[in-house]
PDB file of N, CA and C in Angstrom:
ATOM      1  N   UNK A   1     116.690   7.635  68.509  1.00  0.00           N
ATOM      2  CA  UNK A   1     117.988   7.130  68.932  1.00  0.00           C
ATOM      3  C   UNK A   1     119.064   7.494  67.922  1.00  0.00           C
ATOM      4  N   UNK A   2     119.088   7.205  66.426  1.00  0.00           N
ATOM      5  CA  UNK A   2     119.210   7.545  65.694  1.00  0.00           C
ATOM      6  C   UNK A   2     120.275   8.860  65.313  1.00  0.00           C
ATOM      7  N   UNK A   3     118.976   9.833  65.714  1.00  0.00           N
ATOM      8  CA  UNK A   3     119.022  11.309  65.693  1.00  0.00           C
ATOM      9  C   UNK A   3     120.293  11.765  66.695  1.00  0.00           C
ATOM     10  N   UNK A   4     120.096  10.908  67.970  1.00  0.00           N
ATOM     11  CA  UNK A   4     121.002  11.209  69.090  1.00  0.00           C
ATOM     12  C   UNK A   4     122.234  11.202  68.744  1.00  0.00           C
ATOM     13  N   UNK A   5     122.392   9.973  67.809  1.00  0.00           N
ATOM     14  CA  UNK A   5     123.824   9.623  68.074  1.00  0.00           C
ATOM     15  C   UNK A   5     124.532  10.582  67.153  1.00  0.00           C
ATOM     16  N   UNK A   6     124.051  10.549  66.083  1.00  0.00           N
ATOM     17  CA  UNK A   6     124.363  11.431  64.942  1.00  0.00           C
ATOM     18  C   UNK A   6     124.677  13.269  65.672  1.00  0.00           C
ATOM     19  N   UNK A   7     123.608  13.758  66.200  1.00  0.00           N
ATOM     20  CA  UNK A   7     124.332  14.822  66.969  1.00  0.00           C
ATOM     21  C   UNK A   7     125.260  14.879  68.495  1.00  0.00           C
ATOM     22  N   UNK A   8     125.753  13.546  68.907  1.00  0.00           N
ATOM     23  CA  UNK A   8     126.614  13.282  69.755  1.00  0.00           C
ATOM     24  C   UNK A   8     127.918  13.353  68.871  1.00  0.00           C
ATOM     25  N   UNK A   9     127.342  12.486  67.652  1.00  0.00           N
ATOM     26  CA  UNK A   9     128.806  12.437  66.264  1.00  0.00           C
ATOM     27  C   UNK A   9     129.339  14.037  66.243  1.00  0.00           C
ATOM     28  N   UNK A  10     128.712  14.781  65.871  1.00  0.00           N
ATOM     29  CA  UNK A  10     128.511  15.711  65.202  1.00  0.00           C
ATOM     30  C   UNK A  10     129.563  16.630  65.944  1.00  0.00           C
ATOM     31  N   UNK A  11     128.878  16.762  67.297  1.00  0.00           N
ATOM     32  CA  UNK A  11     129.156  17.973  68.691  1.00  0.00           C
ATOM     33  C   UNK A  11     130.789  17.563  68.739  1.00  0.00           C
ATOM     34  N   UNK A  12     131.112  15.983  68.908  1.00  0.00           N
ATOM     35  CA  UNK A  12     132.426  15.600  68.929  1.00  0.00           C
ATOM     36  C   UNK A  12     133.222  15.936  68.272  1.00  0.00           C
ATOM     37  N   UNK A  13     132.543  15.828  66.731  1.00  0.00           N
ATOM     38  CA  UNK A  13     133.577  16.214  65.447  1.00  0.00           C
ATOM     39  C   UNK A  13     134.164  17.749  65.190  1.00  0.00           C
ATOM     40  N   UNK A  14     133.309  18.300  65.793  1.00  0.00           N
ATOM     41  CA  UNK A  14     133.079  19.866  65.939  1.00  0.00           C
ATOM     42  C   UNK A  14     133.729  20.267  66.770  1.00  0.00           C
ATOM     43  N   UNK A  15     133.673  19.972  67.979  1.00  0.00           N
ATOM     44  CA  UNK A  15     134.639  20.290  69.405  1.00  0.00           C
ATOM     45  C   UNK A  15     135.986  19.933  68.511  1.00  0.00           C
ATOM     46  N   UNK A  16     136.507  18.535  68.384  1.00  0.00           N
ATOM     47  CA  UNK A  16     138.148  18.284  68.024  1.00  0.00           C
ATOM     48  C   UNK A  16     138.384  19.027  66.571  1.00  0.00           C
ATOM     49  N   UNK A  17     137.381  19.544  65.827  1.00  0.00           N
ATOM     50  CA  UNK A  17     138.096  20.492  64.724  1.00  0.00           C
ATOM     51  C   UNK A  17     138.470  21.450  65.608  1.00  0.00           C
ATOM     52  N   UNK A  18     137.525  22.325  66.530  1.00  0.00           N
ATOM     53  CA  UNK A  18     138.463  23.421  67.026  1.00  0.00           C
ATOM     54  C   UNK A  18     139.619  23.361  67.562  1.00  0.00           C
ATOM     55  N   UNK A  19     139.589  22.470  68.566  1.00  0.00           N
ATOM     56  CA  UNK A  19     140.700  22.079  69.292  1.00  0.00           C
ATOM     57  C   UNK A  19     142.120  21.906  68.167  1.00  0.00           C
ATOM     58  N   UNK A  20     142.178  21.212  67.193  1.00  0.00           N
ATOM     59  CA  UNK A  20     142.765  20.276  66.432  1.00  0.00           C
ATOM     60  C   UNK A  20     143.473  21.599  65.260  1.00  0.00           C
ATOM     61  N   UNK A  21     142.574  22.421  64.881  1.00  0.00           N
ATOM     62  CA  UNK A  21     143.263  23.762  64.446  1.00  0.00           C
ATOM     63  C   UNK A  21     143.549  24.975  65.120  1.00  0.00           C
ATOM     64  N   UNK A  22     143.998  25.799  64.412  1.00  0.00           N
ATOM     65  CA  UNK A  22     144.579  26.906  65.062  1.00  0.00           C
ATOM     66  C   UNK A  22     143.429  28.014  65.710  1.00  0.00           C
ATOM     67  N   UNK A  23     142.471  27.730  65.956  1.00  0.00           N
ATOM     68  CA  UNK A  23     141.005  28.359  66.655  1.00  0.00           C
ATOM     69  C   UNK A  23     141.529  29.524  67.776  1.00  0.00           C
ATOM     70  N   UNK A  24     141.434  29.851  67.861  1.00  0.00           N
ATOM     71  CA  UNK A  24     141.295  31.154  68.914  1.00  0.00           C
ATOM     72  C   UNK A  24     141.345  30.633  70.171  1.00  0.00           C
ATOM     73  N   UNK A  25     141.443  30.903  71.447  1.00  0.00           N
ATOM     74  CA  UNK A  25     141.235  30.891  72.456  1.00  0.00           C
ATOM     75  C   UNK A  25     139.451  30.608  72.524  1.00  0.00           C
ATOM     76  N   UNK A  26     139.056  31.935  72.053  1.00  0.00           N
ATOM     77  CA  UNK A  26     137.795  32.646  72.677  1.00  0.00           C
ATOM     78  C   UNK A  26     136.971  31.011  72.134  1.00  0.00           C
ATOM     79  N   UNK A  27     137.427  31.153  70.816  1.00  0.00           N
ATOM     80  CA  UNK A  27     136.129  30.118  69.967  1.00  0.00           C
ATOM     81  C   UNK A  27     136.222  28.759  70.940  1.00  0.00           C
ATOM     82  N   UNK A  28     137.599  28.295  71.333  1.00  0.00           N
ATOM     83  CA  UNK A  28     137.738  27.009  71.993  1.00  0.00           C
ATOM     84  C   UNK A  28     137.051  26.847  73.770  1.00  0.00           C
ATOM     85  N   UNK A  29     136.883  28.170  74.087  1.00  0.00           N
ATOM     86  CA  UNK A  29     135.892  28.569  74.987  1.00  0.00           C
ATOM     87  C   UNK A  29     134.850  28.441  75.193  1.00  0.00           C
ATOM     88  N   UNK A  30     134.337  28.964  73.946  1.00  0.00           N
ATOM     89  CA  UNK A  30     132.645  29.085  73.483  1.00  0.00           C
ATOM     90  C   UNK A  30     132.326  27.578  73.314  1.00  0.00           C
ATOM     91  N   UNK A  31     133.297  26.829  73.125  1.00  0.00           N
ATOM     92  CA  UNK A  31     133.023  25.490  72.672  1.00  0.00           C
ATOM     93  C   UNK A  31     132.040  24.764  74.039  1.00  0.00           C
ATOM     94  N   UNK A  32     132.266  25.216  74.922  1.00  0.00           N
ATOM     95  CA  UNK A  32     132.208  24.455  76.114  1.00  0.00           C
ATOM     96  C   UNK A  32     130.880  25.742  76.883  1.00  0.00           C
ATOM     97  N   UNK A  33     129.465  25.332  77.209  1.00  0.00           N
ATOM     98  CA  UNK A  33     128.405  25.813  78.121  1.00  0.00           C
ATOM     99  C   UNK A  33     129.430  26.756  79.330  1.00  0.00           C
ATOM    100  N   UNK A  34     129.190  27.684  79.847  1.00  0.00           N
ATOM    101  CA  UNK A  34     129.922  28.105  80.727  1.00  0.00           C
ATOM    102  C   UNK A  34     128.780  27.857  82.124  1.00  0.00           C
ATOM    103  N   UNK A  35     127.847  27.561  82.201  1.00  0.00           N
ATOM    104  CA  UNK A  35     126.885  27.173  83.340  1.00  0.00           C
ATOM    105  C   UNK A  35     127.617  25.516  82.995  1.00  0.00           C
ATOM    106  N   UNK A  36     126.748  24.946  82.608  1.00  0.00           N
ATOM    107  CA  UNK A  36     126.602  23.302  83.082  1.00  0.00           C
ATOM    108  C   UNK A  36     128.251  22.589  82.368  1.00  0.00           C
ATOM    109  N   UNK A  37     129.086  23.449  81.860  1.00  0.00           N
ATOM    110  CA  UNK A  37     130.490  22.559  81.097  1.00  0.00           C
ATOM    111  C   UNK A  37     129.713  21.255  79.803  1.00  0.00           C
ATOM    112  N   UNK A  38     128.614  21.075  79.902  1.00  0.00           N
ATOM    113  CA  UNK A  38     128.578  20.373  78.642  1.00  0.00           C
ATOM    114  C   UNK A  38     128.700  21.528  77.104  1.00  0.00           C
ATOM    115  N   UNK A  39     129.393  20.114  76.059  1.00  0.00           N
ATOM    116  CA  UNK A  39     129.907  20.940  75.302  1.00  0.00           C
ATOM    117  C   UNK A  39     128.513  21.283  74.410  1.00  0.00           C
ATOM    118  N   UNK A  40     128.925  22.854  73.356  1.00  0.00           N
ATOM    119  CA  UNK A  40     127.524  23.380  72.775  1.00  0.00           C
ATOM    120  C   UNK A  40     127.646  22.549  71.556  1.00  0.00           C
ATOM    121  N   UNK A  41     125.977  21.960  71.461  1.00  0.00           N
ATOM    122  CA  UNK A  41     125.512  21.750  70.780  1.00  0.00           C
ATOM    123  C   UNK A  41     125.492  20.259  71.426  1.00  0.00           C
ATOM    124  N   UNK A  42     125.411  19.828  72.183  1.00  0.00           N
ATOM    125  CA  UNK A  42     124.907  18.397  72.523  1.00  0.00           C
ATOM    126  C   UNK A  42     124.019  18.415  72.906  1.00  0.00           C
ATOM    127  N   UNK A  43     123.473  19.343  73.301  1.00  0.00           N
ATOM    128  CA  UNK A  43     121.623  19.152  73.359  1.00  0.00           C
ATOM    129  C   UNK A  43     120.850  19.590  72.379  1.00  0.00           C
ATOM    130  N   UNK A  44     121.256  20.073  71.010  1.00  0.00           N
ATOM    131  CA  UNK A  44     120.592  20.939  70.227  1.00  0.00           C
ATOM    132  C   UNK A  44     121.439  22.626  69.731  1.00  0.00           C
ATOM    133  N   UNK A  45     120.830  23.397  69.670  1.00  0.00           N
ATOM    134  CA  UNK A  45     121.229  24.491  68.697  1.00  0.00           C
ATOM    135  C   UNK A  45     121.648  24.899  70.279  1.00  0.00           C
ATOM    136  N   UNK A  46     122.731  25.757  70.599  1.00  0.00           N
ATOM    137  CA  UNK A  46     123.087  26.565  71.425  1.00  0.00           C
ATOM    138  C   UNK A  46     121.866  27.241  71.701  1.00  0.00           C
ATOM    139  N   UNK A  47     121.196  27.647  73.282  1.00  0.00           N
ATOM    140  CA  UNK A  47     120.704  29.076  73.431  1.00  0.00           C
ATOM    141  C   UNK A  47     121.576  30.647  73.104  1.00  0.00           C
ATOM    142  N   UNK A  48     121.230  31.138  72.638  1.00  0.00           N
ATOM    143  CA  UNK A  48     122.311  32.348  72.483  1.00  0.00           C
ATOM    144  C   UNK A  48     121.319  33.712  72.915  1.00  0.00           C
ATOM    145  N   UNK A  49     121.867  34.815  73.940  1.00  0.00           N
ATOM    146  CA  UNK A  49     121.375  35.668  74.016  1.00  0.00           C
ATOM    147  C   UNK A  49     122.211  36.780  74.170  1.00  0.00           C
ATOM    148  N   UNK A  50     122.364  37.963  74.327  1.00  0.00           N
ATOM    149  CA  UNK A  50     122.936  39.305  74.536  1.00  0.00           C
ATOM    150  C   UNK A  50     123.055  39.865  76.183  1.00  0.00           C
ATOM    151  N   UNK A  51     124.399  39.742  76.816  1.00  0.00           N
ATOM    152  CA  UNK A  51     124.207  40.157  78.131  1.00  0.00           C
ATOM    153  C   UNK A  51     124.981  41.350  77.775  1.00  0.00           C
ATOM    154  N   UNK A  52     124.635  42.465  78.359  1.00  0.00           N
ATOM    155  CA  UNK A  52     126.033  43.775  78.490  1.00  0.00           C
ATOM    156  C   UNK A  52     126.721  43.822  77.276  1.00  0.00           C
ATOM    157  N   UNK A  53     126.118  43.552  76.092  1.00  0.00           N
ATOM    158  CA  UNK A  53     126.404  43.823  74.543  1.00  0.00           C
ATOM    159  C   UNK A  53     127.598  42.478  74.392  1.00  0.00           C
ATOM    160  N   UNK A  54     127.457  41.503  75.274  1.00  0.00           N
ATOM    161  CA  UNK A  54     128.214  40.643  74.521  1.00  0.00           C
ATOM    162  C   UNK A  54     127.352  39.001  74.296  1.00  0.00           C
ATOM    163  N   UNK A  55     127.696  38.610  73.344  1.00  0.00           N
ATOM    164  CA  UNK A  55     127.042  37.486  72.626  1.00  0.00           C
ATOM    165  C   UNK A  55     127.013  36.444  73.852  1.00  0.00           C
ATOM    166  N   UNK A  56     126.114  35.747  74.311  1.00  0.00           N
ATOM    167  CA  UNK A  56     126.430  34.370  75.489  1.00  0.00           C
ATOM    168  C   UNK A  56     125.757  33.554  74.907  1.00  0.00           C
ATOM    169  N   UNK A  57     126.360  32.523  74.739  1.00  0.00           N
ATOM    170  CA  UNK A  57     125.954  30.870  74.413  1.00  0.00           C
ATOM    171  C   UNK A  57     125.872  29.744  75.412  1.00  0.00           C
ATOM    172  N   UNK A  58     124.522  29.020  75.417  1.00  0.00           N
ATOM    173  CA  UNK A  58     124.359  28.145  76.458  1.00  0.00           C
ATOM    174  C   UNK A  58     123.963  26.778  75.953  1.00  0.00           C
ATOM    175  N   UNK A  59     124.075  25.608  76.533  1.00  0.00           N
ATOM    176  CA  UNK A  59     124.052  24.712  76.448  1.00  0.00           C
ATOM    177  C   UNK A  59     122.378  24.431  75.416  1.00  0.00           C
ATOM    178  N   UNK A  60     121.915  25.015  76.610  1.00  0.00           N
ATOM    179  CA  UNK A  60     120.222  25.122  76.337  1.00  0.00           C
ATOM    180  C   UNK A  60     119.703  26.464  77.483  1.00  0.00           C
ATOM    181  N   UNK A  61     118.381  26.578  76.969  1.00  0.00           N
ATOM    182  CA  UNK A  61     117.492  27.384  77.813  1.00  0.00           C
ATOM    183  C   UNK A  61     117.578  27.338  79.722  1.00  0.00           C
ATOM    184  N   UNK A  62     117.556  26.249  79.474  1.00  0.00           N
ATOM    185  CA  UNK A  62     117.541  25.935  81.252  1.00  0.00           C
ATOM    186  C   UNK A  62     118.283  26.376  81.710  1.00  0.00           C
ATOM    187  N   UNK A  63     119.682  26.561  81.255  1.00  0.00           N
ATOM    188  CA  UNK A  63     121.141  26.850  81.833  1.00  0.00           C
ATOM    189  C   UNK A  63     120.399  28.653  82.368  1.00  0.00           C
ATOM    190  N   UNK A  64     119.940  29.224  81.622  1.00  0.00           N
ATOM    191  CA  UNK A  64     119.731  30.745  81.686  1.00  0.00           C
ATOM    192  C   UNK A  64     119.144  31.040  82.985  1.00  0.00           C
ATOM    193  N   UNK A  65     118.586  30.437  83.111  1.00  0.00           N
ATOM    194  CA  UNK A  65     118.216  30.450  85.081  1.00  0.00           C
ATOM    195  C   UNK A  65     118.865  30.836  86.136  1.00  0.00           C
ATOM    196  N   UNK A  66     120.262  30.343  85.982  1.00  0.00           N
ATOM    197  CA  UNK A  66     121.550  29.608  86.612  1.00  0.00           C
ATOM    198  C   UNK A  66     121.955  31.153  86.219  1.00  0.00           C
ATOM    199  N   UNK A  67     122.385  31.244  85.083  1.00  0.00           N
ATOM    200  CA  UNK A  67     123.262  32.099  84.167  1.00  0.00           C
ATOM    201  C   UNK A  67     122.509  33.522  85.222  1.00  0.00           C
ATOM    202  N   UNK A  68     121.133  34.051  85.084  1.00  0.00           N
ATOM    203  CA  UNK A  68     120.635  34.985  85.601  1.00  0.00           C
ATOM    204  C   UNK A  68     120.673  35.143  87.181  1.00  0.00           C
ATOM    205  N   UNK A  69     121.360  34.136  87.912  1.00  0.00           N
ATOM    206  CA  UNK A  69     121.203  33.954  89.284  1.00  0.00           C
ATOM    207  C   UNK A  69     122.699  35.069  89.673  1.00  0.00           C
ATOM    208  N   UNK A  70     123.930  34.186  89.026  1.00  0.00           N
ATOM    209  CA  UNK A  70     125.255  35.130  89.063  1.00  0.00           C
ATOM    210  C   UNK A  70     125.596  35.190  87.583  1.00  0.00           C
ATOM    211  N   UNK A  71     125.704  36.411  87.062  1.00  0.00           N
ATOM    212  CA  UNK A  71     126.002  36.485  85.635  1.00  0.00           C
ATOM    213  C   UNK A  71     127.462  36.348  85.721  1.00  0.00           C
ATOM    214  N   UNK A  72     127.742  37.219  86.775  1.00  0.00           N
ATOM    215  CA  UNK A  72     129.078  37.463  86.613  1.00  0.00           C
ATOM    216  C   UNK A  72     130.091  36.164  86.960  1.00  0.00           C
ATOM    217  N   UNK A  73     129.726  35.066  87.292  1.00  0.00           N
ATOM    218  CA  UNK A  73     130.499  34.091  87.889  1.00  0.00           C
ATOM    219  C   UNK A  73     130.555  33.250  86.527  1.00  0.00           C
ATOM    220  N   UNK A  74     129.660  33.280  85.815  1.00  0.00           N
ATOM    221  CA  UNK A  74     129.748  32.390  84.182  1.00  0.00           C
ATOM    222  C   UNK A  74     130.547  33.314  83.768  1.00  0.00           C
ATOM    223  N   UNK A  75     130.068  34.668  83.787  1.00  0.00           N
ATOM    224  CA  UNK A  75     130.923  35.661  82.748  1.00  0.00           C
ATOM    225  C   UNK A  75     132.320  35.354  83.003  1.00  0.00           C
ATOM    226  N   UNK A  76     133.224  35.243  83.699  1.00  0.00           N
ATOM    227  CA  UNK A  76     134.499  35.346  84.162  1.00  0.00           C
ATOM    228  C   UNK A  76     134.907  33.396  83.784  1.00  0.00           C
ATOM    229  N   UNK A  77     134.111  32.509  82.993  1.00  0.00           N
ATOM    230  CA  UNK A  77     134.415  31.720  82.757  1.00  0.00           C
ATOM    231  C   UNK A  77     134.382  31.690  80.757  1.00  0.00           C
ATOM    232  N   UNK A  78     134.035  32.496  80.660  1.00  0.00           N
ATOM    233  CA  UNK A  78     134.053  32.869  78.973  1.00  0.00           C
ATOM    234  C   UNK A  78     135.182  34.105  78.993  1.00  0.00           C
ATOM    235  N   UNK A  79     135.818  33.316  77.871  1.00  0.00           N
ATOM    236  CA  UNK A  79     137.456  34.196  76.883  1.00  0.00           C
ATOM    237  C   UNK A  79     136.976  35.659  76.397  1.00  0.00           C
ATOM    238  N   UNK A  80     137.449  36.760  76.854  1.00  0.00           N
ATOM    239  CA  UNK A  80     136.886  37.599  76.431  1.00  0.00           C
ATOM    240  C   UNK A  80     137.968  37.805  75.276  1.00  0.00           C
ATOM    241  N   UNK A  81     137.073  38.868  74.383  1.00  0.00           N
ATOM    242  CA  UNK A  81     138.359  38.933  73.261  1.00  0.00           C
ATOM    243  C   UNK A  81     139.760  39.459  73.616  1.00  0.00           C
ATOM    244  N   UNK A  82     140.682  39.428  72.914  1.00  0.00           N
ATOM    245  CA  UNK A  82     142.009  40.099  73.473  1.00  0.00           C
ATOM    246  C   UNK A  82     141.865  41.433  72.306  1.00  0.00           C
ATOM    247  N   UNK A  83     142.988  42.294  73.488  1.00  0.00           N
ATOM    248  CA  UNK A  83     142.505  43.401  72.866  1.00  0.00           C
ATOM    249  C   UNK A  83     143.108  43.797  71.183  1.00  0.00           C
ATOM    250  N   UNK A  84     143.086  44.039  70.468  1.00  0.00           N
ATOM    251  CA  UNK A  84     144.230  44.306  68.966  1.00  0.00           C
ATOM    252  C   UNK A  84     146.020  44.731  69.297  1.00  0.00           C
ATOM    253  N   UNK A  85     146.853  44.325  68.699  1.00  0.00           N
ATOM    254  CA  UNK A  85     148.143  44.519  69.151  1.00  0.00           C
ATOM    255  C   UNK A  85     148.222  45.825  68.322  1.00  0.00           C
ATOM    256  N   UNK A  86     148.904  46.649  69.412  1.00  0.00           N
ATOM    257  CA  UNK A  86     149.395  48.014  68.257  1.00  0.00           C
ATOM    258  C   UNK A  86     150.547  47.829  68.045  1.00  0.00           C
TER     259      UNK A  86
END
């Protein structure tokens, strides 16, 4: 129980630093599962894997199911980078 609350603390404190500073778009994105909208790291360590050479972060494992059903419908819910200003 303990354990829970402490990484419920944690995920919270973590989400409103990004939010709360000047964070990127992308990072304030990543903040948030793009399958299930819970935020990363409330269940544990992010799943993280490599789709089409770009980094994807998931809530957890399970989400990847989902994620592999339409990639492209999560994909289009993650910040892609912007491009460099010339």
């Amino acid at each position: 129980m303990k354990t829970t609350a402490i990484l419920t603390l944690a995920a919270g404190l973590f989400a409103g630093v990004l939010l709360s500073t000047g964070c990127s778009k992308e990072a304030k994105a990543e903040a948030v599962c793009p399958v299930s909208g819970e935020k990363l790291g409330s269940m544990g360590e992010p799943f993280v894997f490599e789709y089409k050479g770009q980094k994807i972060k998931l809530c957890c494992d399970g989400c990847k199911k989902d994620f592999d059903k339409d990639p492209e419908k999560y994909l289009s819910k993650i910040a892609k980078p912007a491009a460099p200003a010339k």
